[in-house]
Protein backbone atom coordinates (compact mmCIF):
# COMPACT_ATOMS: atom_id res chain seq x y z
CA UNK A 1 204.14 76.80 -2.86
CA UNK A 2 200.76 75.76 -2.67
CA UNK A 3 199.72 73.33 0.50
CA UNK A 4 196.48 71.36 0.66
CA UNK A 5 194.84 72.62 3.87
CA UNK A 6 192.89 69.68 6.10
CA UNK A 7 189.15 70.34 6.80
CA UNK A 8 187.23 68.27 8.59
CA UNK A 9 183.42 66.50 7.79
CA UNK A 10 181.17 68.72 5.90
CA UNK A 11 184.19 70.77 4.57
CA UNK A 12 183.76 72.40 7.91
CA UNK A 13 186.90 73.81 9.79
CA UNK A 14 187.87 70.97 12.61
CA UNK A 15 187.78 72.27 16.58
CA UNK A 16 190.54 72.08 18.12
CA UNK A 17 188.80 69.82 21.46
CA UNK A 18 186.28 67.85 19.70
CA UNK A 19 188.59 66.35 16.66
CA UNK A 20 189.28 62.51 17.18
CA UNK A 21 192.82 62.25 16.95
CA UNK A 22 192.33 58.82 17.00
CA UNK A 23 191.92 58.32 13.28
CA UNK A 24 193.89 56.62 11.01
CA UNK A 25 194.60 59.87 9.33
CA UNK A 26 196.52 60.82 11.91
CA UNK A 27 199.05 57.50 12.00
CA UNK A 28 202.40 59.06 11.14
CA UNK A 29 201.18 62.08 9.65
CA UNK A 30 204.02 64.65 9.21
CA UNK A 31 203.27 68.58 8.97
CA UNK A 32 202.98 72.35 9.89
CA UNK A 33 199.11 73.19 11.65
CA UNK A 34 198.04 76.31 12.23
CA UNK A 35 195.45 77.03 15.78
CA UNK A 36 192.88 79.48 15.52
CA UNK A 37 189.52 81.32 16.62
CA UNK A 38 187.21 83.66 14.96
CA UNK A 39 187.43 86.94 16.16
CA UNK A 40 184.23 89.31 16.87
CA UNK A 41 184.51 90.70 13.32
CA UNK A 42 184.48 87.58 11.41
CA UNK A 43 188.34 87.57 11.22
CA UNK A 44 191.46 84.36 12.15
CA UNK A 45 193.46 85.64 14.91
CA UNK A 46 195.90 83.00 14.67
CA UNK A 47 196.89 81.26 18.55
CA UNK A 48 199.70 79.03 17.16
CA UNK A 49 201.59 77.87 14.58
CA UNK A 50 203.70 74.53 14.95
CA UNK A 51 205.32 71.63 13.26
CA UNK A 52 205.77 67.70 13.95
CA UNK A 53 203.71 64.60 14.28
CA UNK A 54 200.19 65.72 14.31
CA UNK A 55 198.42 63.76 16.61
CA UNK A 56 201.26 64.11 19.19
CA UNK A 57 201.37 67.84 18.82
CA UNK A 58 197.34 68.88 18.78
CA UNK A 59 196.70 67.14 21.73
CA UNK A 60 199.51 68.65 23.66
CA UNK A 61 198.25 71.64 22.76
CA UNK A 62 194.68 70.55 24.12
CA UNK A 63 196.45 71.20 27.40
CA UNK A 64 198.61 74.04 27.30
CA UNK A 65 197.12 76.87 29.29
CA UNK A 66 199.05 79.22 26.94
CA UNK A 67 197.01 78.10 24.11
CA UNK A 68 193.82 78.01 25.98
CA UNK A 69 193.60 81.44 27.79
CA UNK A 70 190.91 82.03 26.98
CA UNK A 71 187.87 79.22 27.49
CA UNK A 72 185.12 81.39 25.79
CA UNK A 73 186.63 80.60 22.13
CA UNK A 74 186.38 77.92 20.63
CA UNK A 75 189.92 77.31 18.94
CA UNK A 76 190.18 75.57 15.02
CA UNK A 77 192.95 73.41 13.86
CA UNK A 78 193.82 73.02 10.28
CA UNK A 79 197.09 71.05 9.17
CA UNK A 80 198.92 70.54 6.02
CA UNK A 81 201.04 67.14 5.03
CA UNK A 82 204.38 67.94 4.25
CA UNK A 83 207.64 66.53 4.06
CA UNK A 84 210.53 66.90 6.69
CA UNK A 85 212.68 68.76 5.02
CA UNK A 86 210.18 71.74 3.92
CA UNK A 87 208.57 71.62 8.23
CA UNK A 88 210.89 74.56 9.28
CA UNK A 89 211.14 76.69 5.89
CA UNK A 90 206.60 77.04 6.06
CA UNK A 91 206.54 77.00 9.79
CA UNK A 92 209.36 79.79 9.65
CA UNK A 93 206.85 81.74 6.99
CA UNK A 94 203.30 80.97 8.63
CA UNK A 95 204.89 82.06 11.91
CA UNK A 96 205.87 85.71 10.66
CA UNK A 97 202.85 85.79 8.50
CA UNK A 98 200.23 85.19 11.03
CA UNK A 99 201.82 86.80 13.78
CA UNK A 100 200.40 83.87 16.60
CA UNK A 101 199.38 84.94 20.09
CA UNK A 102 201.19 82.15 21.52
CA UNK A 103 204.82 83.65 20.98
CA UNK A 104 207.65 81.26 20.68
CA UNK A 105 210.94 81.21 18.91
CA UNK A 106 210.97 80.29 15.04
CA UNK A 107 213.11 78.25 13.50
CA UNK A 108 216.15 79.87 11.66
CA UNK A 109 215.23 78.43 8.48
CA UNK A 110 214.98 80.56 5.44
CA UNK A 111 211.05 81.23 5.58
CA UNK A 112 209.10 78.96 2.40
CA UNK A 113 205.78 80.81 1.48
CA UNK A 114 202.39 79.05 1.09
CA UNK A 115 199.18 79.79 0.43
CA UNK A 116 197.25 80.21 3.72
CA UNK A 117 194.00 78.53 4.51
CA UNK A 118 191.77 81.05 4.56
């Protein structure tokens, strides 16, 4: 299944600290979001992978140690608008896929592949 991946201004990829999650955008908005940082060869090394109400969950995640170990990265946030019933299926497949630092259990769901953002 293909997912439209968020960018932010500038088709630029949005950082994780700096992104207003005060926009309208964000009123209600529904999805799977993937956290990342560049490694030294140019490469995503993927932090975390989640699901829920986007606004709520990113800035959690502003202030989880687990996700910020490490201050001398700066971390990028891309999400994708999706309904509730396909949340667990992508963030089941995106999870395994990308293999995130930030371990945590995935859901049980029967993994739904997208394309990623990269």
């Amino acid at each position: 299944m293909n997912v439209y991946w968020i960018r932010c201004q500038n088709n630029n990829w949005c950082p994780l600290s700096t992104l207003n999650l005060n926009q309208n955008h964000f009123d209600n908005l529904r999805g799977v979001y993937i956290i990342w940082y560049w490694d030294d060869q140019g490469n995503p090394r993927t932090v975390k992978v989640g699901q829920g109400f986007i606004r709520d969950r990113l800035a959690a995640h502003r202030h989880d140690s687990k996700i910020q170990a490490n201050p001398f990265r700066t971390l990028y946030v891309t999400w994708a608008n999706l309904p509730p019933h396909l949340l667990d299926g992508v963030e089941r497949y995106l999870g395994t896929t990308l293999t995130p630092v930030a371990s945590y259990v995935f859901p049980t769901a029967a993994p739904i592949t997208v394309n990623l953002p990269w």
